[in-house]
Protein backbone atom coordinates (compact mmCIF):
# COMPACT_ATOMS: atom_id res chain seq x y z
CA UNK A 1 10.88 -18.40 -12.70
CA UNK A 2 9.38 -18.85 -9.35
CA UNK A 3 11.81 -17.36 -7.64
CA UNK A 4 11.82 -14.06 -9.50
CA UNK A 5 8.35 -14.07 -9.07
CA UNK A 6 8.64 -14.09 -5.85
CA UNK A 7 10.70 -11.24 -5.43
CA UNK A 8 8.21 -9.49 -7.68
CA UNK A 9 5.74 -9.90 -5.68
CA UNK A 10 7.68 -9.42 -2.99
CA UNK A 11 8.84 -5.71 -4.44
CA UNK A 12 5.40 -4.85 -4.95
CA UNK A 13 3.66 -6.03 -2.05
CA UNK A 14 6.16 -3.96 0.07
CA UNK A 15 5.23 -0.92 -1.98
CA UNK A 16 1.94 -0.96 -1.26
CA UNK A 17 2.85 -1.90 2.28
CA UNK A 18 4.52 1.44 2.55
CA UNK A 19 1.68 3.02 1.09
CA UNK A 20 -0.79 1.75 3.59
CA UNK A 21 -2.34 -0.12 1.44
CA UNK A 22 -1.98 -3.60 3.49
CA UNK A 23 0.37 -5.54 1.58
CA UNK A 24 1.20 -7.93 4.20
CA UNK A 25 -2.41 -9.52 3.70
CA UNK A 26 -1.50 -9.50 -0.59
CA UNK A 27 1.68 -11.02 0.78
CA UNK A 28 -0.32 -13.77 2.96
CA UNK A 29 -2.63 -14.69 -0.23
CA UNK A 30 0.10 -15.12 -2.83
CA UNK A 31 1.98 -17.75 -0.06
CA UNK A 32 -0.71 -19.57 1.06
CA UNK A 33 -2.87 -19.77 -2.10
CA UNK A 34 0.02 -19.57 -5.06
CA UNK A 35 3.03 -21.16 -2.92
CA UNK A 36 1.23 -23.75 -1.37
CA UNK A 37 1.98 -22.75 1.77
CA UNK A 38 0.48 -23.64 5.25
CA UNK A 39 -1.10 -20.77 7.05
CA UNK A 40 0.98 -20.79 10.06
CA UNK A 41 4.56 -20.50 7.95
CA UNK A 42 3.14 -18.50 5.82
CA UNK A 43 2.21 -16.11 8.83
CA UNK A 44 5.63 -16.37 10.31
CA UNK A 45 7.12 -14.96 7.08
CA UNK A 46 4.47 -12.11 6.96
CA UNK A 47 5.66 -10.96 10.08
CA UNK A 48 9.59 -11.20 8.95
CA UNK A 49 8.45 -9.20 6.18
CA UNK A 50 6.76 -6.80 8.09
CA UNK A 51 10.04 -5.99 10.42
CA UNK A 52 11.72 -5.20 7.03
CA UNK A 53 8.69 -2.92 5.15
CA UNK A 54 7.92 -0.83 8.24
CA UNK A 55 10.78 0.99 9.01
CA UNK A 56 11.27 2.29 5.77
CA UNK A 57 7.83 3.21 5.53
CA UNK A 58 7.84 4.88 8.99
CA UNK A 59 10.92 7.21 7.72
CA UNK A 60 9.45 7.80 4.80
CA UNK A 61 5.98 9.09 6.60
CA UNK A 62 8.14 11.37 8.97
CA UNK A 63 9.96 12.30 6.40
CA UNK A 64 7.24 13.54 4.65
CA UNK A 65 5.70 15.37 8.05
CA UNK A 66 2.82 12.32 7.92
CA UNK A 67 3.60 11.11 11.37
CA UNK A 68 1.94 13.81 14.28
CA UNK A 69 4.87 12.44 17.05
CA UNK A 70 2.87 13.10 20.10
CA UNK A 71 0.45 11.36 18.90
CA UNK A 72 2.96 8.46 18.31
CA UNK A 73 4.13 8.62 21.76
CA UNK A 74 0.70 8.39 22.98
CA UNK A 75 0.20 5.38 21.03
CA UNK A 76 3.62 3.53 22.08
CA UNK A 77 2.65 4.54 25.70
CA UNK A 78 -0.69 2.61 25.26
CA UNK A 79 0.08 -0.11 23.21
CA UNK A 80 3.45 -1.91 24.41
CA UNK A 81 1.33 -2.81 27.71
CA UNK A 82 -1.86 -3.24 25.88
CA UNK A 83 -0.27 -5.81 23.14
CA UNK A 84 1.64 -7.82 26.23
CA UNK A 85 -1.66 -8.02 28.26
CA UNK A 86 -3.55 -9.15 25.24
CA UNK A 87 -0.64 -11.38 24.22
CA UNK A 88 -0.73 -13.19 27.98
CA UNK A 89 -4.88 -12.93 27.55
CA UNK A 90 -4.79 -14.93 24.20
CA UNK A 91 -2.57 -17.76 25.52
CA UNK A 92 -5.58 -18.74 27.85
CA UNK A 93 -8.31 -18.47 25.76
CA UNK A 94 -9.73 -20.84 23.34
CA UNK A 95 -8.39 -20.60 20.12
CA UNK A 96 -12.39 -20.84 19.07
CA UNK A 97 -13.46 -17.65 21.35
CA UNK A 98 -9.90 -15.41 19.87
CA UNK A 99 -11.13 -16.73 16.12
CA UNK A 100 -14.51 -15.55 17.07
CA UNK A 101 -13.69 -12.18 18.72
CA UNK A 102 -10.66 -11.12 16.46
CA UNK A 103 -14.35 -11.88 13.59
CA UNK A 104 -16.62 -9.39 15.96
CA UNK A 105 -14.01 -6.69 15.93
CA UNK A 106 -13.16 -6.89 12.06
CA UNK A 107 -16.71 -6.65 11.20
CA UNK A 108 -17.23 -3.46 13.74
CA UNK A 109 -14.38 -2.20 12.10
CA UNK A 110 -15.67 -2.57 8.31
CA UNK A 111 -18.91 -0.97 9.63
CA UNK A 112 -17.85 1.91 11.33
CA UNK A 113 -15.12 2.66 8.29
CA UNK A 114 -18.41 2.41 6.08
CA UNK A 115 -20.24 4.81 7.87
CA UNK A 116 -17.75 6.89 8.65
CA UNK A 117 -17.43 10.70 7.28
CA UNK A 118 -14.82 11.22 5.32
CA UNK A 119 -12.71 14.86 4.91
C-alpha cells in the first residue's frame, strides 16, 4: 500500500508542480513528515523529482504561448552566473547566517506578494 501511495502522491504532486502550484514543497512534507524521512534525503529526492516535472511543464507552458522567450533568455543570461556565484558564496558562509538570510528574503517575498496589485 505504501508504495502505491507513493506514486499517488507522487502523480499528483507533479501535477500541481506543472501547474505552478509548488509541488516540490507538498512533495518535501509527505517524505519528511509521512515517510519518515531525514530532511537532507528527502531534499535530494525533491530535486531528482524536480529534473523530471520541469521539463514537461516547461513544454507544456510554451506550448501553450505562456513562456515570453526573450524574457527567458534574459533570465538564463542572469542566472547561470548568479546561481554559481551564490553557490561558491554559500559554501563559506555559516550555515546559521544562509538559514537566516534565505528567512529575510522569504518573508520580503510573502510581503511584497501581499501587497502587491494584482491584474
Amino acid at each position: 500500500m505504501s508504495a502505491l501511495l507513493a506514486a499517488v502522491v507522487g502523480l499528483v504532486t507533479g501535477i500541481l508542480s506543472g501547474c505552478g502550484v509548488g509541488g516540490g514543497s507538498l512533495l518535501m512534507l509527505y517524505l519528511t513528515m509521512l515517510a519518515g524521512m531525514g530532511q537532507y534525503q528527502a531534499a535530494g529526492i525533491n530535486l531528482l523529482y524536480f529534473l523530471a516535472c520541469a521539463p514537461a511543464a516547461l513544454w507544456s507552458h510554451i506550448k501553450n504561448g505562456l513562456v515570453e522567450k526573450r524574457a527567458a533568455l534574459w533570465c538564463i543570461a542572469a542566472g547561470v552566473p548568479a546561481a554559481g556565484a551564490a553557490c561558491l558564496l554559500a559554501a563559506y558562509m555559516e550555515t546559521d547566517w544562509l538559514r537566516r538570510a534565505f528567512g529575510v528574503f522569504l518573508l520580503a517575498v510573502g510581503i511584497k506578494e501581499c501587497f502587491a496589485k494584482r491584474k
